[in-house]
Protein backbone atom coordinates (compact mmCIF):
# COMPACT_ATOMS: atom_id res chain seq x y z
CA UNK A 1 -33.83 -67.65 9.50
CA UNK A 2 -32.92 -63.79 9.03
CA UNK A 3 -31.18 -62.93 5.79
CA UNK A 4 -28.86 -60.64 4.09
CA UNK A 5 -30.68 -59.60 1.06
CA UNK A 6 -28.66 -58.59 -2.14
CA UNK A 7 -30.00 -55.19 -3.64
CA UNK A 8 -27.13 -55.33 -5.83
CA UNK A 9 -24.84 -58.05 -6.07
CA UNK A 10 -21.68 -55.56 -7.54
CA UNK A 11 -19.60 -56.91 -10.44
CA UNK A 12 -18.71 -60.46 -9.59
CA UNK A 13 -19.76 -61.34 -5.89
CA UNK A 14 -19.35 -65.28 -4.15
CA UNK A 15 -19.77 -66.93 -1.16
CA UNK A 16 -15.87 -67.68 -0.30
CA UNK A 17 -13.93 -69.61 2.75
CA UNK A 18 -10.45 -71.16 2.69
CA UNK A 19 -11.27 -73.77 0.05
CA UNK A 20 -11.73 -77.13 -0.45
CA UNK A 21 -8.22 -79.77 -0.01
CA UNK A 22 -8.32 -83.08 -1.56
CA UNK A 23 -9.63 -82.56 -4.31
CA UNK A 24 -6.76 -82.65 -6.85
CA UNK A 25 -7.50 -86.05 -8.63
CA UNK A 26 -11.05 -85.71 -9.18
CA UNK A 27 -9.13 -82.21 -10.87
CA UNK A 28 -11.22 -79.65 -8.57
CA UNK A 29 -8.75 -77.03 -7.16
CA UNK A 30 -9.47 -75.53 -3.86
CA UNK A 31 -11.05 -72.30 -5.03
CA UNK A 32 -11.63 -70.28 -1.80
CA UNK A 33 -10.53 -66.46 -0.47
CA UNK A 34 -8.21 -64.69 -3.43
CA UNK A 35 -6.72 -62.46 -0.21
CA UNK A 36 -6.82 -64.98 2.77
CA UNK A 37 -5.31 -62.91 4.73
CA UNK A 38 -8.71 -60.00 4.43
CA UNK A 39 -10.63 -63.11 4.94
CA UNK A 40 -9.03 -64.93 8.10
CA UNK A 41 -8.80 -60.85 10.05
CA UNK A 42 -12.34 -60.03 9.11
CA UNK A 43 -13.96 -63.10 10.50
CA UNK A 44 -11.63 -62.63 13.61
CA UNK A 45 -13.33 -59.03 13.88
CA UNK A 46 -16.62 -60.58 13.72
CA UNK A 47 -15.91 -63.34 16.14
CA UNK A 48 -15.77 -66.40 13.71
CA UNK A 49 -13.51 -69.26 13.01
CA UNK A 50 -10.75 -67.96 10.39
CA UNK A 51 -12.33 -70.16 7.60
CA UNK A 52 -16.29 -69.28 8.04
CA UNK A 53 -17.57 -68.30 4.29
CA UNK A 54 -17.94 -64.21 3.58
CA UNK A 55 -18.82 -62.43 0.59
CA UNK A 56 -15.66 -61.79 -1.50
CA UNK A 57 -16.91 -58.52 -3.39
CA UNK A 58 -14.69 -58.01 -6.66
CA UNK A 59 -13.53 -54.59 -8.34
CA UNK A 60 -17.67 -53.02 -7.56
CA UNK A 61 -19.04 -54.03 -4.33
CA UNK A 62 -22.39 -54.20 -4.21
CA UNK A 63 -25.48 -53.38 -1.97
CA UNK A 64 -27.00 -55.13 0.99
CA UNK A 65 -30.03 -54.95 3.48
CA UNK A 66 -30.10 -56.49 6.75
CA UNK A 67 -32.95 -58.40 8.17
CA UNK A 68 -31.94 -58.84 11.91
CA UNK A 69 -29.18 -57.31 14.01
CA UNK A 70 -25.14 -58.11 13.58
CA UNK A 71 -21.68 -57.62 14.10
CA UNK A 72 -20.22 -57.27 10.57
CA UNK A 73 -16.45 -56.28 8.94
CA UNK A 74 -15.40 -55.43 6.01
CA UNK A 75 -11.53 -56.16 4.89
CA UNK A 76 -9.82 -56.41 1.94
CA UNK A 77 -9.22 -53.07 -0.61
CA UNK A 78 -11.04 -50.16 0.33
CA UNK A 79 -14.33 -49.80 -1.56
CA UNK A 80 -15.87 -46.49 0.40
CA UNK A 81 -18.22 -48.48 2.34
CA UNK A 82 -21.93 -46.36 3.58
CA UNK A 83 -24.17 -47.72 5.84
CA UNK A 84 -27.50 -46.20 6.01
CA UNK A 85 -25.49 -43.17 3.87
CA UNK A 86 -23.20 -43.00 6.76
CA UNK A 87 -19.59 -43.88 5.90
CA UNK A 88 -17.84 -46.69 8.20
CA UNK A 89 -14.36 -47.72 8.13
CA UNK A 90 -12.78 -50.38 6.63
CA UNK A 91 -10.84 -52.64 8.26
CA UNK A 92 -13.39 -52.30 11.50
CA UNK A 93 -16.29 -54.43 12.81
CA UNK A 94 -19.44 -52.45 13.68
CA UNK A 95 -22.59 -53.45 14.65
CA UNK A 96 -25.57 -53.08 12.34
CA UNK A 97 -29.62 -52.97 13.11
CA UNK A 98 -32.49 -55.17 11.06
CA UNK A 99 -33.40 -52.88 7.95
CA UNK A 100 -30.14 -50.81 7.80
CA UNK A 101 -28.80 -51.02 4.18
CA UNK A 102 -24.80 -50.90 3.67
CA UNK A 103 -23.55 -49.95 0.08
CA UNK A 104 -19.88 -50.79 -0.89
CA UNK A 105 -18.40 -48.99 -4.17
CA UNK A 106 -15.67 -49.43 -6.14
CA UNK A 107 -12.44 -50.74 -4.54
CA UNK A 108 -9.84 -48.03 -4.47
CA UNK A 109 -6.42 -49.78 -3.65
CA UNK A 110 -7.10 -53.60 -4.29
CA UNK A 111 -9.39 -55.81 -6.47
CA UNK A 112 -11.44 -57.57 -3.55
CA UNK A 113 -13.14 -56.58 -0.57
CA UNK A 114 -14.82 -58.79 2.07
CA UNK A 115 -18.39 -58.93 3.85
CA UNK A 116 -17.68 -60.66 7.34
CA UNK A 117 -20.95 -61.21 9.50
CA UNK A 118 -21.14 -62.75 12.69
CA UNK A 119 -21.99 -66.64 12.37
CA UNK A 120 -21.58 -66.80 8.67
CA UNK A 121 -24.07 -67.65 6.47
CA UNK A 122 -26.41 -70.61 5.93
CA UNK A 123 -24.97 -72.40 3.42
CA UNK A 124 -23.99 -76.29 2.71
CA UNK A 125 -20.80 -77.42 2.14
CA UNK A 126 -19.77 -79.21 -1.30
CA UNK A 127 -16.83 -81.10 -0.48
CA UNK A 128 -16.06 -80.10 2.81
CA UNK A 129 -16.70 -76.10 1.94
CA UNK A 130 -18.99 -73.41 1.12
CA UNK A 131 -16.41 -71.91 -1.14
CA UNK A 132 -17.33 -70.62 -4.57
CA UNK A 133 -16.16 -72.62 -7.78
CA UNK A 134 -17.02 -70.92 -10.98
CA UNK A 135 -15.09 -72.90 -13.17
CA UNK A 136 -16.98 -75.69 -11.97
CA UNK A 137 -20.15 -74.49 -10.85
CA UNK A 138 -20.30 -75.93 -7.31
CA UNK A 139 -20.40 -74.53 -3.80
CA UNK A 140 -21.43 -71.09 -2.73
CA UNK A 141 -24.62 -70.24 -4.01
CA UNK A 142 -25.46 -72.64 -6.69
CA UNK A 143 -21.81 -72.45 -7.65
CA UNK A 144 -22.18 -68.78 -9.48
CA UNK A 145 -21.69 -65.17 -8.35
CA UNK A 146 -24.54 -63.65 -6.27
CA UNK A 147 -27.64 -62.00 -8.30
CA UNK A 148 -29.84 -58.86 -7.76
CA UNK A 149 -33.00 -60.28 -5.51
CA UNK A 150 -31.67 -62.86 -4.05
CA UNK A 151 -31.37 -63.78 0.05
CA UNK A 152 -28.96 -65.13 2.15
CA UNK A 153 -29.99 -66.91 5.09
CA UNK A 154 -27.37 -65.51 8.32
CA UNK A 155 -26.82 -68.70 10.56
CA UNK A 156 -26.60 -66.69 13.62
CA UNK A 157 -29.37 -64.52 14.11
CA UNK A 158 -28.25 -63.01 18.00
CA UNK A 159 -25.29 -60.86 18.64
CA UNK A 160 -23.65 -62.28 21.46
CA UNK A 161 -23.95 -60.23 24.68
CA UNK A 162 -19.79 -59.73 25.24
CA UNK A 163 -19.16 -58.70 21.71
CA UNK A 164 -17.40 -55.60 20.44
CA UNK A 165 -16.63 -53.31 17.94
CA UNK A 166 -12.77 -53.80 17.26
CA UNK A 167 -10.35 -52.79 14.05
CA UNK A 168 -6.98 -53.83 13.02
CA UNK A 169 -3.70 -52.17 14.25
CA UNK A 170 -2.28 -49.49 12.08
CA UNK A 171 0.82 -51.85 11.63
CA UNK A 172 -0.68 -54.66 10.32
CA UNK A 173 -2.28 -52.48 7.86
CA UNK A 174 0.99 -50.63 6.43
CA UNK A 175 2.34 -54.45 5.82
CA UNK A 176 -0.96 -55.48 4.20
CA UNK A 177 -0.49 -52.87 1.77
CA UNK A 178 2.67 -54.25 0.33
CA UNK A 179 1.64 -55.58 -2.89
CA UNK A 180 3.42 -55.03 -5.92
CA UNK A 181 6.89 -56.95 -5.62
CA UNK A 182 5.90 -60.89 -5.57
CA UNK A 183 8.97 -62.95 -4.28
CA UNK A 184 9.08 -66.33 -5.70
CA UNK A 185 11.14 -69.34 -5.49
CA UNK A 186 12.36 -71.56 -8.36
CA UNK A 187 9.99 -73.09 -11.00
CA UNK A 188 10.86 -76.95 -12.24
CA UNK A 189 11.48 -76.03 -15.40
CA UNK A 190 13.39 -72.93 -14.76
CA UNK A 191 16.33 -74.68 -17.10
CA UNK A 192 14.54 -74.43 -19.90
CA UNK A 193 15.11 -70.35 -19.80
CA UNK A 194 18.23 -69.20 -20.25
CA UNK A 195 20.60 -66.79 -17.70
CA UNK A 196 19.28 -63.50 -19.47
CA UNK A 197 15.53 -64.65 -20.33
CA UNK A 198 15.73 -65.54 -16.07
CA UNK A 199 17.41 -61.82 -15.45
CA UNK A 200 14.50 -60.15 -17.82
CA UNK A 201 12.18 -61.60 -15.46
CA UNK A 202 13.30 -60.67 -11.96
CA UNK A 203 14.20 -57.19 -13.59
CA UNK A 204 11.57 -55.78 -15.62
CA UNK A 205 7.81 -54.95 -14.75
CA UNK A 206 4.93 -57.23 -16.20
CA UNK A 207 1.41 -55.85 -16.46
CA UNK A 208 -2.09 -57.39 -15.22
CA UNK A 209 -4.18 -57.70 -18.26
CA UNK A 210 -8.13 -57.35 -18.25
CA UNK A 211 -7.99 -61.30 -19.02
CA UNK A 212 -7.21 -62.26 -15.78
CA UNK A 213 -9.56 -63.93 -13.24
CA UNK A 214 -9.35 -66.62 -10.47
CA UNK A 215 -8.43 -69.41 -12.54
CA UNK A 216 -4.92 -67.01 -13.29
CA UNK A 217 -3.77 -63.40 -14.18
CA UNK A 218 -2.36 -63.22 -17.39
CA UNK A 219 0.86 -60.87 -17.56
CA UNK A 220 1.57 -58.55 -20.02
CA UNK A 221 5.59 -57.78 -20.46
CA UNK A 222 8.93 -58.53 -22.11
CA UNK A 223 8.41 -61.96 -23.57
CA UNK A 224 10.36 -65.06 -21.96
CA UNK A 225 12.18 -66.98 -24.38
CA UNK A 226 12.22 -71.29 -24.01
CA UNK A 227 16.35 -71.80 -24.67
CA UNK A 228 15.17 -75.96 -25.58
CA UNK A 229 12.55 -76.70 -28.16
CA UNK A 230 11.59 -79.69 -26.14
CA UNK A 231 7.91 -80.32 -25.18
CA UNK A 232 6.98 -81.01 -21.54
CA UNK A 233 4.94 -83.92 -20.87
CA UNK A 234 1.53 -82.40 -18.75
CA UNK A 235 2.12 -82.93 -15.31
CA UNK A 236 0.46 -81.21 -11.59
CA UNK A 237 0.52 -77.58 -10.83
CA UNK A 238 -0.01 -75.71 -8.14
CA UNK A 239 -1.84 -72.58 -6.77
CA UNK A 240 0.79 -69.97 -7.49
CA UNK A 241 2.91 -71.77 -10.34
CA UNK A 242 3.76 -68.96 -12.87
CA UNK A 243 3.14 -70.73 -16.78
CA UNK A 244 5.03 -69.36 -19.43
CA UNK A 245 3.09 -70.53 -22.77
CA UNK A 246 4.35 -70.36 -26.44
CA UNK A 247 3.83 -66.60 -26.69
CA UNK A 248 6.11 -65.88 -23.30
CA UNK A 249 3.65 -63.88 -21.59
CA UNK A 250 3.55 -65.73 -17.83
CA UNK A 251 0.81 -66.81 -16.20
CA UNK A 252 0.15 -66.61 -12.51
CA UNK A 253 -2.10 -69.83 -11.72
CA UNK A 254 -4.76 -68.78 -9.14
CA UNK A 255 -7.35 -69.83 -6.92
CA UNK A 256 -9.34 -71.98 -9.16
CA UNK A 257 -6.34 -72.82 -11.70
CA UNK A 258 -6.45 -76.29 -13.79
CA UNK A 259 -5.06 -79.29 -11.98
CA UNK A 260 -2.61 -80.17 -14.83
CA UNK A 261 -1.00 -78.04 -16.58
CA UNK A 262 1.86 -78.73 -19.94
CA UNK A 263 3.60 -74.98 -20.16
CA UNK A 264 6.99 -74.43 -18.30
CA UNK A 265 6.70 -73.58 -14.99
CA UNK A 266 9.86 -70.64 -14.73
CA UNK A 267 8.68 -70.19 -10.75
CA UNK A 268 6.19 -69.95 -8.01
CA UNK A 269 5.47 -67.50 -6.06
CA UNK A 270 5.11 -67.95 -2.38
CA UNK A 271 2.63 -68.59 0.41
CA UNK A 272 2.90 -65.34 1.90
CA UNK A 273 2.73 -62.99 -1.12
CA UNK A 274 -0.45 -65.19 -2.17
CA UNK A 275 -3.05 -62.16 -0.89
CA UNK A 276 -1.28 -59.96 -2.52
CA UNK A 277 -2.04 -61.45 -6.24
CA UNK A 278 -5.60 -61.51 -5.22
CA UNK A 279 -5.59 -57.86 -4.69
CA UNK A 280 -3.97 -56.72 -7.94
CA UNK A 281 -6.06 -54.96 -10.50
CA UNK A 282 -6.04 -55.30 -14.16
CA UNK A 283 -2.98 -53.00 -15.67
CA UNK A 284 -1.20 -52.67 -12.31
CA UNK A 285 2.07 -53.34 -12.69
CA UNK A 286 4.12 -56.39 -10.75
CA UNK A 287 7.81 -56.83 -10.14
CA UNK A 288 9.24 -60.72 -9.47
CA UNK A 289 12.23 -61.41 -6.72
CA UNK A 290 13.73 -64.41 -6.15
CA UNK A 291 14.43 -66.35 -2.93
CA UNK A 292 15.70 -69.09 -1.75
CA UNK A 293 13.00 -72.31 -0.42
CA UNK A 294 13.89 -71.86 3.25
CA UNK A 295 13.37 -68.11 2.61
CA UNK A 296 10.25 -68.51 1.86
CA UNK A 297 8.99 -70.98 4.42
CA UNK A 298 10.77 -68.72 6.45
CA UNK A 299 8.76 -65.79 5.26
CA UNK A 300 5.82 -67.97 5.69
CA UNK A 301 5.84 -68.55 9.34
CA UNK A 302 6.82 -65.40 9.98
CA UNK A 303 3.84 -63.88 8.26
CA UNK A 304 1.84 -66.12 10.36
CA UNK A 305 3.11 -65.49 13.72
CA UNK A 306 2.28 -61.68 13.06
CA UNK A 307 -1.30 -62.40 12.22
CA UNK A 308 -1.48 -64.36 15.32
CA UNK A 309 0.11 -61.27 17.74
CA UNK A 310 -1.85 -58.37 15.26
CA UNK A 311 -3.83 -57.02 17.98
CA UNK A 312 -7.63 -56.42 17.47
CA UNK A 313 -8.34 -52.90 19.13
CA UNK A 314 -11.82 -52.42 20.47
CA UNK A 315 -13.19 -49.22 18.38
């Protein structure tokens, strides 16, 4: 089969799709795309079904040569993309020729970028998905980040006849680029914080420390003060849940975050603004706002309605 082959692999590179479900009591979280939304437009660009596995390239891109003719995209933050020395637009798919080399560089206004090709890549599924699991060591490629050397076989090596170049509308881009107010709705143990340590945290700005990763970005800000002295017995979190541990520094718990979990859980944040943690960088800043549950289901499916109507125009 024709391969991608990885002249440099950038600073943390893996094989990512939508994640593995199920999981939960065997205490494997789903892993998967940090910015869904990049990942779910860039395959559409390229032809694919939302959840076919692309490279998820994180803070350095890295460097690629291609062995056979494709239709690739690249989504997510902007990381100056070259091909051949050429720039190329983000945000775009373009069609690329056996032995033409594309070079992605630092991202500018995110953390991630992605590598969409046409077909996806050759890889088998560990529990129903290629997806990347560091913490654990499975899926992707041998469960770890891409290394210098190394191939990837491209499971479709034909373009198909009808396809075109095509790039997101300019309005879908000016709401992806929202990113730095996360709404959330009400953690279970939210009682356990009292009226002013709740108004400190939908108030004042908490900063991403160089700690974080995909298992959860560590916050840097005014600490949050328990108001009981009670212990919590450890129960199930979920993707989203925002710890707050004995030092009051919250904790956003991310795409490969632990099962269980025993801190207080002051809130979640929702299923829309989900992309947007994946795309903040260490020592950005992040502002919380509250909403209400139907709010955010609300927010939800609207979110998802205008990814289904954001028209694809052909370049």
């Amino acid at each position: 089969m024709p391969a991608l082959h990885i002249l440099s692999p950038g600073f943390l590179t893996t094989i990512q799709d939508a994640g593995r479900f199920g999981f939960a009591t065997l205490g494997v979280s789903p892993a998967g795309a940090a910015d869904m939304i990049a990942l779910r437009l860039g395959n559409r660009l390229v032809d694919n079904e939302e959840n076919t596995g692309a490279l998820e390239m994180t803070l350095v891109g890295g460097t690629f040569a291609f062995e056979c003719d494709n239709l690739i995209a690249l989504t997510g933050a902007d990381c100056e993309p070259a091909l051949d020395d050429a720039s190329v637009p983000m945000w775009a798919s373009m069609f690329v020729r056996a032995g033409q080399t594309l070079q992605c560089r630092a991202t500018k206004n995110g953390a991630r970028s992605y590598l969409c090709v046409h077909g996806g890549f050759k890889i088998p599924p560990v529990m129903n998905s290629v997806a990347t699991h560091l913490q654990s060591g499975i899926g992707g490629k041998e469960g770890r980040a891409l290394k210098k050397g190394e191939a990837l076989e491209i499971a479709s090596a034909t373009v198909p006849q009808n396809a075109v170049a095509r790039r997101i509308n300019p309005e879908a881009l000016r709401y992806l680029r929202e990113k730095n107010t996360l709404r959330v709705t009400r953690g279970p143990q939210a009682d356990f914080f009292s009226s002013e340590t709740l108004q400190t945290f939908y108030s004042k700005p908490y900063r991403v420390t160089e700690s974080s990763n995909r298992v959860g970005l560590r916050l840097q800000g005014e600490p949050l003060t328990r108001n009981t002295s009670a212990e919590m017995i450890t129960e199930g979190v979920s993707l989203g849940a925002i710890q707050v541990p004995g030092d009051g520094q919250p904790i956003i718990l991310f795409v490969e975050h632990p099962t269980t979990g025993g801190y207080p859980k002051i809130a979640n944040v929702i299923s829309a603004d989900l992309p947007r943690v994946g795309q903040l960088r260490p020592r950005e800043e992040v502002y919380f706002a509250w909403v209400r549950f139907e709010e955010a289901v609300k927010l939800y499916r609207k979110q998802e309605e205008f990814l289904k109507s954001a028209a694809l125009y052909q370049n």
